[in-house]
C-alpha atoms as a PDB file:
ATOM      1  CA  UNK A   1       7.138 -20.136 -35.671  1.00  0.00           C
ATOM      2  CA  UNK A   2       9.655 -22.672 -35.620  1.00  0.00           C
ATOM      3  CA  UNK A   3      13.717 -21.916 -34.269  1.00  0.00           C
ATOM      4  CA  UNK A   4      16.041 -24.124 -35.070  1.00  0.00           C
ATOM      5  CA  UNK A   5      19.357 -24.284 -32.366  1.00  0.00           C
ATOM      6  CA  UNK A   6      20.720 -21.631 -34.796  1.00  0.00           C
ATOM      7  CA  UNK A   7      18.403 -19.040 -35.143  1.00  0.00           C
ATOM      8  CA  UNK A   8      18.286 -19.037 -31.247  1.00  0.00           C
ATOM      9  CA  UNK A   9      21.757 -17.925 -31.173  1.00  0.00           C
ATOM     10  CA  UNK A  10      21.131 -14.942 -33.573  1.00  0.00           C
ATOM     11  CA  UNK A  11      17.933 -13.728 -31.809  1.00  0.00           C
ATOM     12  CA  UNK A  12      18.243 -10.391 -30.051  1.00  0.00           C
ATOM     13  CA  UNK A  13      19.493 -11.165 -26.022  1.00  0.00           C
ATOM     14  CA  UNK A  14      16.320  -9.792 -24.787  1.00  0.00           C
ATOM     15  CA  UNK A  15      14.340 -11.756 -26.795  1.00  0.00           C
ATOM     16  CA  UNK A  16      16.033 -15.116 -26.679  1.00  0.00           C
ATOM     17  CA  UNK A  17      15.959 -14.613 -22.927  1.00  0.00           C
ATOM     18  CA  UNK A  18      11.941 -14.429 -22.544  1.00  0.00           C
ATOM     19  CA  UNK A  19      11.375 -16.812 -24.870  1.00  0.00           C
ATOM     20  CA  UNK A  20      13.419 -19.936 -23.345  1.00  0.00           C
ATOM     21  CA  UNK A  21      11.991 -18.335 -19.995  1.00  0.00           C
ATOM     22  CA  UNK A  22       8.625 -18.826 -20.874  1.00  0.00           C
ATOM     23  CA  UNK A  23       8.807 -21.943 -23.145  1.00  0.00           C
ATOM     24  CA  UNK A  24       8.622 -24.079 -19.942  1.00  0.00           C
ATOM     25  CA  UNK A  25       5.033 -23.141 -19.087  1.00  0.00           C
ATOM     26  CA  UNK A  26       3.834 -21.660 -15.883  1.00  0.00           C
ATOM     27  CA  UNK A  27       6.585 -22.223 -13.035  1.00  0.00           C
ATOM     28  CA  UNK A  28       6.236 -21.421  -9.342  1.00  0.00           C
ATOM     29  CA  UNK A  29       7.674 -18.207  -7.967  1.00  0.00           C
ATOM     30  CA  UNK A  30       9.059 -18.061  -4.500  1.00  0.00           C
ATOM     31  CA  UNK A  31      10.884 -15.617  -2.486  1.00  0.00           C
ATOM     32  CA  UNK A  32      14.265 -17.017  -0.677  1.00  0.00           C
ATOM     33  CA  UNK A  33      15.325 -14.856   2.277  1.00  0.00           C
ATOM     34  CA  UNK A  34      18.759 -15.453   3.668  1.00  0.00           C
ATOM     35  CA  UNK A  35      20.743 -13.668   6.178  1.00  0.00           C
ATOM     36  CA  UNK A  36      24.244 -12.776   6.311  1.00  0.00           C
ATOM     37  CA  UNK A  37      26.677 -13.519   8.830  1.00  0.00           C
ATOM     38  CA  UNK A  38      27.104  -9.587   9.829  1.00  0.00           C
ATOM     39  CA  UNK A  39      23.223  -9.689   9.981  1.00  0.00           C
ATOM     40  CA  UNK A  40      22.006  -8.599   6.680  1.00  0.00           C
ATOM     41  CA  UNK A  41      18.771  -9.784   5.934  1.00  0.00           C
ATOM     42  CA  UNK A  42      18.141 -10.416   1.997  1.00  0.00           C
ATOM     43  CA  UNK A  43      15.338 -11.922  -0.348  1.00  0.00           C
ATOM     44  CA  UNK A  44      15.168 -12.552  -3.719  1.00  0.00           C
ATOM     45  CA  UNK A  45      12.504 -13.832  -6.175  1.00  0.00           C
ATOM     46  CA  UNK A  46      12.998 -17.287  -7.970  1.00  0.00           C
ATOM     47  CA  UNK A  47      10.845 -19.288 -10.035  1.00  0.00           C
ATOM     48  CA  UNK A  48      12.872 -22.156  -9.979  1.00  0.00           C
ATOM     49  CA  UNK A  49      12.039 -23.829  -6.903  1.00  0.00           C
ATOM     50  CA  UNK A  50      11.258 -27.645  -7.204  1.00  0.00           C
ATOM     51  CA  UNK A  51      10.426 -30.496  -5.481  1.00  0.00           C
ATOM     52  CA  UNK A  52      12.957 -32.738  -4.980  1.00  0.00           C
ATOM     53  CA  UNK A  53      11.726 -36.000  -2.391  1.00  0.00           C
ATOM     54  CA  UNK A  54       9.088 -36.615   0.695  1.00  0.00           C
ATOM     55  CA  UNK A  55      11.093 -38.571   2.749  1.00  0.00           C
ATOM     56  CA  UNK A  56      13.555 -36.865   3.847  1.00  0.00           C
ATOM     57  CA  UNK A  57      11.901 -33.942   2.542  1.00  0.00           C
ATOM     58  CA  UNK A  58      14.081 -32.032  -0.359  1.00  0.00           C
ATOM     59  CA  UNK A  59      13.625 -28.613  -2.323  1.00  0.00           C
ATOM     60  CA  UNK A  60      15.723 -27.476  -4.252  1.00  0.00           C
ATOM     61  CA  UNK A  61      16.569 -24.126  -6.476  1.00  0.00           C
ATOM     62  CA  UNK A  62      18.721 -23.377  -9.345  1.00  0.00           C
ATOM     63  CA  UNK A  63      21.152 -20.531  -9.094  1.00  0.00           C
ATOM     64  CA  UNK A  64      22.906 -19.045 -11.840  1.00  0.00           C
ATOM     65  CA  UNK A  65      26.485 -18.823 -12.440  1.00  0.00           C
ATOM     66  CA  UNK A  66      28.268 -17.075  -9.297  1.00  0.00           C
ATOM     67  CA  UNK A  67      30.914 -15.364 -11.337  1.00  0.00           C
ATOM     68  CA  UNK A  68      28.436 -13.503 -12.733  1.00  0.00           C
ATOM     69  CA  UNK A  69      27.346 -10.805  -9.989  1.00  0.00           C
ATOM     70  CA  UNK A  70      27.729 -11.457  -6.625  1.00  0.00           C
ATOM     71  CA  UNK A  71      24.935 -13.717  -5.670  1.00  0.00           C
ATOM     72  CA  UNK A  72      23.996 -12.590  -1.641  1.00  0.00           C
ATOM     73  CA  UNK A  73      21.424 -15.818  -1.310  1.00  0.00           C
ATOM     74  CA  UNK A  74      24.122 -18.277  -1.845  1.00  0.00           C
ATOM     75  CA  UNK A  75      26.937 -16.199   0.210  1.00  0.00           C
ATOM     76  CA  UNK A  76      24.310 -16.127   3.103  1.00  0.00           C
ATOM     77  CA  UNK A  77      22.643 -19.641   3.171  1.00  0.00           C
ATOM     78  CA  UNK A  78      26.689 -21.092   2.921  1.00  0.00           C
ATOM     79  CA  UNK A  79      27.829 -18.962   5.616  1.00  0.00           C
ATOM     80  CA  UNK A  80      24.770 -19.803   7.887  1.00  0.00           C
ATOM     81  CA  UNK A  81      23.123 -23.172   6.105  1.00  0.00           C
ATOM     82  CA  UNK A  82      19.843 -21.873   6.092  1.00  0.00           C
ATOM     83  CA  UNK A  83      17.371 -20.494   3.989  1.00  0.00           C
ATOM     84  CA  UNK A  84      13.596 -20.119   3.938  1.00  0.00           C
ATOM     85  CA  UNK A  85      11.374 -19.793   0.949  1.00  0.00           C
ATOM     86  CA  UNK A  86       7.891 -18.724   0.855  1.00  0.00           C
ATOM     87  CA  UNK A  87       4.905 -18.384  -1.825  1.00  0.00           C
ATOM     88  CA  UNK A  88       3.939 -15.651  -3.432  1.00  0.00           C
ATOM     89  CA  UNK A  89       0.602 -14.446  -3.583  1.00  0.00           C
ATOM     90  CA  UNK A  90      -1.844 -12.218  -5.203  1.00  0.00           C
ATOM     91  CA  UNK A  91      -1.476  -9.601  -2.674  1.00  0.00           C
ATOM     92  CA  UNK A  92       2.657  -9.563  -2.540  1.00  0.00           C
ATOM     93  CA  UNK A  93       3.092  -9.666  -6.076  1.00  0.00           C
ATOM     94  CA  UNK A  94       4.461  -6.296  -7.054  1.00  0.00           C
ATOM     95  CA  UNK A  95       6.804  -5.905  -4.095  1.00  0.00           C
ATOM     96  CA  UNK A  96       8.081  -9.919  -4.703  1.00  0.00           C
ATOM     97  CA  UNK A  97       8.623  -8.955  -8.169  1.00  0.00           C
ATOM     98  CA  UNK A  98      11.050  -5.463  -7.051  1.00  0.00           C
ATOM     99  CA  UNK A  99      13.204  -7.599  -5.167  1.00  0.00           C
ATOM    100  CA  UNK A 100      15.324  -9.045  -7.912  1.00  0.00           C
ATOM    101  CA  UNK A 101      16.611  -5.507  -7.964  1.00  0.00           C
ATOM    102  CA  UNK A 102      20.336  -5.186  -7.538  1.00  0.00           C
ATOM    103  CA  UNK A 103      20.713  -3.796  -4.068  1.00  0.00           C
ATOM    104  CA  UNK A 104      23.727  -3.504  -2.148  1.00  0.00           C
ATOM    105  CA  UNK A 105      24.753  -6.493   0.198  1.00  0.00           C
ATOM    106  CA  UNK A 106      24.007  -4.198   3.204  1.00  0.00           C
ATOM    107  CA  UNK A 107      20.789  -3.162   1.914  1.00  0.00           C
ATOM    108  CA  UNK A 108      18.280  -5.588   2.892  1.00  0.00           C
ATOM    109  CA  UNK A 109      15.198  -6.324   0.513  1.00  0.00           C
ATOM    110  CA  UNK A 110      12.710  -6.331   3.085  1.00  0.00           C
ATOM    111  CA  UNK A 111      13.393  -2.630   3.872  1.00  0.00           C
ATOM    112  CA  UNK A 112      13.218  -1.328   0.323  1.00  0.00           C
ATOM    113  CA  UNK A 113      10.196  -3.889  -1.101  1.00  0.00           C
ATOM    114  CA  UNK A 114       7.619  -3.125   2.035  1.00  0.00           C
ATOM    115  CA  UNK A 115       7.862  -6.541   3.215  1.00  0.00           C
ATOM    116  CA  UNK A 116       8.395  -8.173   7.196  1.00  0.00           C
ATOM    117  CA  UNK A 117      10.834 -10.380   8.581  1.00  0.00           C
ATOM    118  CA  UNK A 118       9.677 -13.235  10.539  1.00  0.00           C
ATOM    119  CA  UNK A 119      11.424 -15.552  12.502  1.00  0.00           C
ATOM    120  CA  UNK A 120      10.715 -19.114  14.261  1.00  0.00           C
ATOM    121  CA  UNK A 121      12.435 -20.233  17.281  1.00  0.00           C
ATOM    122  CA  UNK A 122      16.116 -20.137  16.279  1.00  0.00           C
ATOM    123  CA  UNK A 123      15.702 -20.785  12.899  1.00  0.00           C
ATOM    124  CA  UNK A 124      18.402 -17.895  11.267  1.00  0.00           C
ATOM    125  CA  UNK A 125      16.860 -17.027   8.260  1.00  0.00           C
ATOM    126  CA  UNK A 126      13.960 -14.588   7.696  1.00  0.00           C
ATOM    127  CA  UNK A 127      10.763 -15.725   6.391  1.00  0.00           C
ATOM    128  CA  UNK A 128       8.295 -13.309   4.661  1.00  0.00           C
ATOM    129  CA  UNK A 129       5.159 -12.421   7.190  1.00  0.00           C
ATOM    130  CA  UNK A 130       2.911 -11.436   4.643  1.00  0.00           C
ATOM    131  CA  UNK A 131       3.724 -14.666   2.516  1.00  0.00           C
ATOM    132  CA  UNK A 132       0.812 -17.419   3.537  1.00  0.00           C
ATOM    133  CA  UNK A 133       3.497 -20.303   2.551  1.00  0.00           C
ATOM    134  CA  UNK A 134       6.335 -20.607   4.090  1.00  0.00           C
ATOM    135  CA  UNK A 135       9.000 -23.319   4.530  1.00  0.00           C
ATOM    136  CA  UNK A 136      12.807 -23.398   6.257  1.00  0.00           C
ATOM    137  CA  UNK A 137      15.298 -25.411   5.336  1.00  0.00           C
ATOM    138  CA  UNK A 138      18.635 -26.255   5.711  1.00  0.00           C
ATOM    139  CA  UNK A 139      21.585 -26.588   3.304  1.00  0.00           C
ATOM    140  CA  UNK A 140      22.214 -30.269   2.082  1.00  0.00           C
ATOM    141  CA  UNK A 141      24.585 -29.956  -0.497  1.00  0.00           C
ATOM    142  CA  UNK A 142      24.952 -28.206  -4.385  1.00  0.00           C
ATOM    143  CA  UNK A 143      25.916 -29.989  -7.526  1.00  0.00           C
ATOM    144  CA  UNK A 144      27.058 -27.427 -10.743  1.00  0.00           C
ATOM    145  CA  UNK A 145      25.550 -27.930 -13.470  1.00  0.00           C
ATOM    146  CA  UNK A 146      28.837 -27.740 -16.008  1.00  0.00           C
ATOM    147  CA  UNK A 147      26.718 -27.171 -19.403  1.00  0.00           C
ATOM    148  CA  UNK A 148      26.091 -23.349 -18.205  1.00  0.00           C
ATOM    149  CA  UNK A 149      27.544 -23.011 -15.172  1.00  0.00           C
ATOM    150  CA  UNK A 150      24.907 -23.187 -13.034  1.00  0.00           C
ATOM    151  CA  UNK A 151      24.253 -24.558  -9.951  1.00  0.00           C
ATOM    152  CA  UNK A 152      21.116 -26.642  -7.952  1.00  0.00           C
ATOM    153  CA  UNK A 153      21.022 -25.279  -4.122  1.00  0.00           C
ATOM    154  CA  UNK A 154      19.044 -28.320  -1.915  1.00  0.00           C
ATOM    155  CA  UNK A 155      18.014 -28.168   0.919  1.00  0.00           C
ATOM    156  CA  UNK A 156      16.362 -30.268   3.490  1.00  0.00           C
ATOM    157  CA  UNK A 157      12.773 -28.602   5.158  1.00  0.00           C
ATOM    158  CA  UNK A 158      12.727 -28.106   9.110  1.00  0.00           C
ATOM    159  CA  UNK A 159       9.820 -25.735   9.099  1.00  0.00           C
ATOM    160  CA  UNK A 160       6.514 -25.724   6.987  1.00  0.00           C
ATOM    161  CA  UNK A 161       3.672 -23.256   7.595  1.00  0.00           C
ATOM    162  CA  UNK A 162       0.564 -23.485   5.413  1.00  0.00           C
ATOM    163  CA  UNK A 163      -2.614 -22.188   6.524  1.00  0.00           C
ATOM    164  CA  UNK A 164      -5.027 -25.298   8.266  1.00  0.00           C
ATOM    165  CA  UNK A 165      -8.165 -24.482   6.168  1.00  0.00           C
ATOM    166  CA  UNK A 166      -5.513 -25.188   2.738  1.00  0.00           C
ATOM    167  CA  UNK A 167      -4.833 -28.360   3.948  1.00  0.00           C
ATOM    168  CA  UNK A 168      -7.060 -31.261   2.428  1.00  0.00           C
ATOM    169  CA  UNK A 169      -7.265 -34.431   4.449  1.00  0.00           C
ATOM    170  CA  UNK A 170      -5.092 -36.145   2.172  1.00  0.00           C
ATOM    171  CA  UNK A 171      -2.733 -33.435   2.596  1.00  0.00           C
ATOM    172  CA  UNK A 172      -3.589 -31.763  -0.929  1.00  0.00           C
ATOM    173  CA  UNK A 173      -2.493 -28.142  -0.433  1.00  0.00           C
ATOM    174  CA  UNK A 174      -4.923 -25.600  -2.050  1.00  0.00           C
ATOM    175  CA  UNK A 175      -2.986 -23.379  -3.697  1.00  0.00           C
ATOM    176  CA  UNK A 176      -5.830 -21.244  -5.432  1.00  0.00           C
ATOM    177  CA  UNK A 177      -7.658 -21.029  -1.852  1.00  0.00           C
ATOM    178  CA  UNK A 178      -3.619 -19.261  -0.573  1.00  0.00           C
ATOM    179  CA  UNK A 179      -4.026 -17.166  -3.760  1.00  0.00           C
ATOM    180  CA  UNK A 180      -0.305 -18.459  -4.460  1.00  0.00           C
ATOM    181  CA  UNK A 181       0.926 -16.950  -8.001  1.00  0.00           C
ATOM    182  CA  UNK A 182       2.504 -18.741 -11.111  1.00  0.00           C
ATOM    183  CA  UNK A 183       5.082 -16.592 -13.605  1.00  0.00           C
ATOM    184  CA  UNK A 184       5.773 -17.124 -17.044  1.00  0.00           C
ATOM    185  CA  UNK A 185       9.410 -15.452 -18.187  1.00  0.00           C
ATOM    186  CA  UNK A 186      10.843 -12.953 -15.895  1.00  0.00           C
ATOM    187  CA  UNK A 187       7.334 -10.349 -15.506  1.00  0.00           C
ATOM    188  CA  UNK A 188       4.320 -12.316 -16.279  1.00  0.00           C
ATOM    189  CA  UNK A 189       2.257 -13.295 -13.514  1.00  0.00           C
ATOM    190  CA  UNK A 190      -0.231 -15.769 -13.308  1.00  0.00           C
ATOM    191  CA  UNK A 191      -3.293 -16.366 -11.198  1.00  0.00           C
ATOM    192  CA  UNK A 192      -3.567 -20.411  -9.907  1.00  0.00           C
ATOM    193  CA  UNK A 193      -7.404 -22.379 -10.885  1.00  0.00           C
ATOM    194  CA  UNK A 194      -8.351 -25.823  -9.527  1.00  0.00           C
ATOM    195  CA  UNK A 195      -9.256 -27.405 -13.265  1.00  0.00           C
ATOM    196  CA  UNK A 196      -9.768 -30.927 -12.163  1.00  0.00           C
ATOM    197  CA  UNK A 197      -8.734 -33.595  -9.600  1.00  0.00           C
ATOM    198  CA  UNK A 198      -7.839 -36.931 -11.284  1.00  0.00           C
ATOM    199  CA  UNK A 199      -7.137 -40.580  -9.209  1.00  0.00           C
ATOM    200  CA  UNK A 200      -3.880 -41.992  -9.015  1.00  0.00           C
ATOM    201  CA  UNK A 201      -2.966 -43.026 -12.783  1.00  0.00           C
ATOM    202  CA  UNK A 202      -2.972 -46.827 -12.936  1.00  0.00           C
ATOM    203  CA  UNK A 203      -2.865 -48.348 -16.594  1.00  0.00           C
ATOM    204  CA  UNK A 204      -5.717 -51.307 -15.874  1.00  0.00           C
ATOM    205  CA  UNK A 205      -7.897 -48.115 -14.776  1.00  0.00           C
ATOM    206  CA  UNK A 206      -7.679 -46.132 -17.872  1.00  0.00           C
ATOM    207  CA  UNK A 207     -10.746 -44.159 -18.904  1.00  0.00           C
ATOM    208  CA  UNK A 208     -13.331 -44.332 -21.870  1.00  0.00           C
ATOM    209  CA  UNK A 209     -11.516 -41.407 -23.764  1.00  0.00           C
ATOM    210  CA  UNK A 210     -14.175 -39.448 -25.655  1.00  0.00           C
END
């Protein structure tokens, strides 16, 4: 099948939407729980969450454009500049997935998708309990994205709980060991294999391709 730029434009909404979702391979999915400033607790599923530097230590997410709907994770990690996100795993995947419903602002996620709020020390944002990766970070800054409107949320991490027997040595996390899940589009779920483990890539070190 090939699509030229044109034929994109004529395909069917649906359509063109899970195909450019999926054409970027298997991406990460996170929840992000924020709270507001009356209280409100809120999560939402994203599989846009990406690395963005060690040192200091950036993540980052994309949001999409505000004007849209009313977008409670950015309203709450502005008003109190933080946010957590956590991993979802095998066992968390249905009620991860139910929280990109559109709820209410006073309705709070956790409450309707059978999931627990956790805190740590004064950190004001909710992590996920049952999630076995979790991270909390503040709010560094935004940039929009002008070619759709979009905009990249980064944040800086103050809090990162991974389970000890995950961690390698060399600080490799296991990921198929946390059972953390990969999505493809909006609904597809993945589950995460260890294929290989390959050196550092240094081109005087090349292999003997076969």
């Amino acid at each position: 099948m090939h699509f030229t730029k044109s034929d994109i434009g004529y395909l069917d909404h649906v359509r063109r939407l899970n195909i450019m979702n999926s054409i970027s391979g298997i991406k990460s999915v996170n929840m992000i729980g924020t709270k507001s400033a009356d209280g409100i607790s809120n999560l939402a599923v994203f599989s846009s969450v990406v690395h963005l530097g060690s040192s200091p230590a950036l993540m980052g997410f994309i949001l999409r454009p505000k004007h849209e709907v009313v977008r409670d994770t950015y309203e709450n990690l502005r008003a109190t500049g933080v946010f957590t996100i956590n991993h979802v795993h095998r066992g968390i995947i249905k009620q991860s997935h139910y929280t990109s419903a559109k709820f209410d602002s006073d309705i709070s996620e956790f409450d309707q998708c059978n999931l627990t709020e956790e805190y740590m020390d004064a950190f004001n944002a909710p992590f996920v309990l049952e999630s076995r990766i979790k991270i909390g970070l503040t709010f560094k800054e935004e940039i929009e994205i002008k070619s759709n409107q979009t905009t990249l949320i980064i944040g800086e991490v103050e809090h990162l709980m991974i389970p000890n027997e995950a961690v390698a040595v060399n600080g490799y996390v296991d990921l198929e060991m946390t059972e953390s899940i990969g999505v493809s589009g909006l609904n597809r779920y993945y589950a995460l294999k260890r294929t290989l483990d390959l050196p550092f890539a240094r081109s005087h070190q090349l292999p003997k391709w076969e």
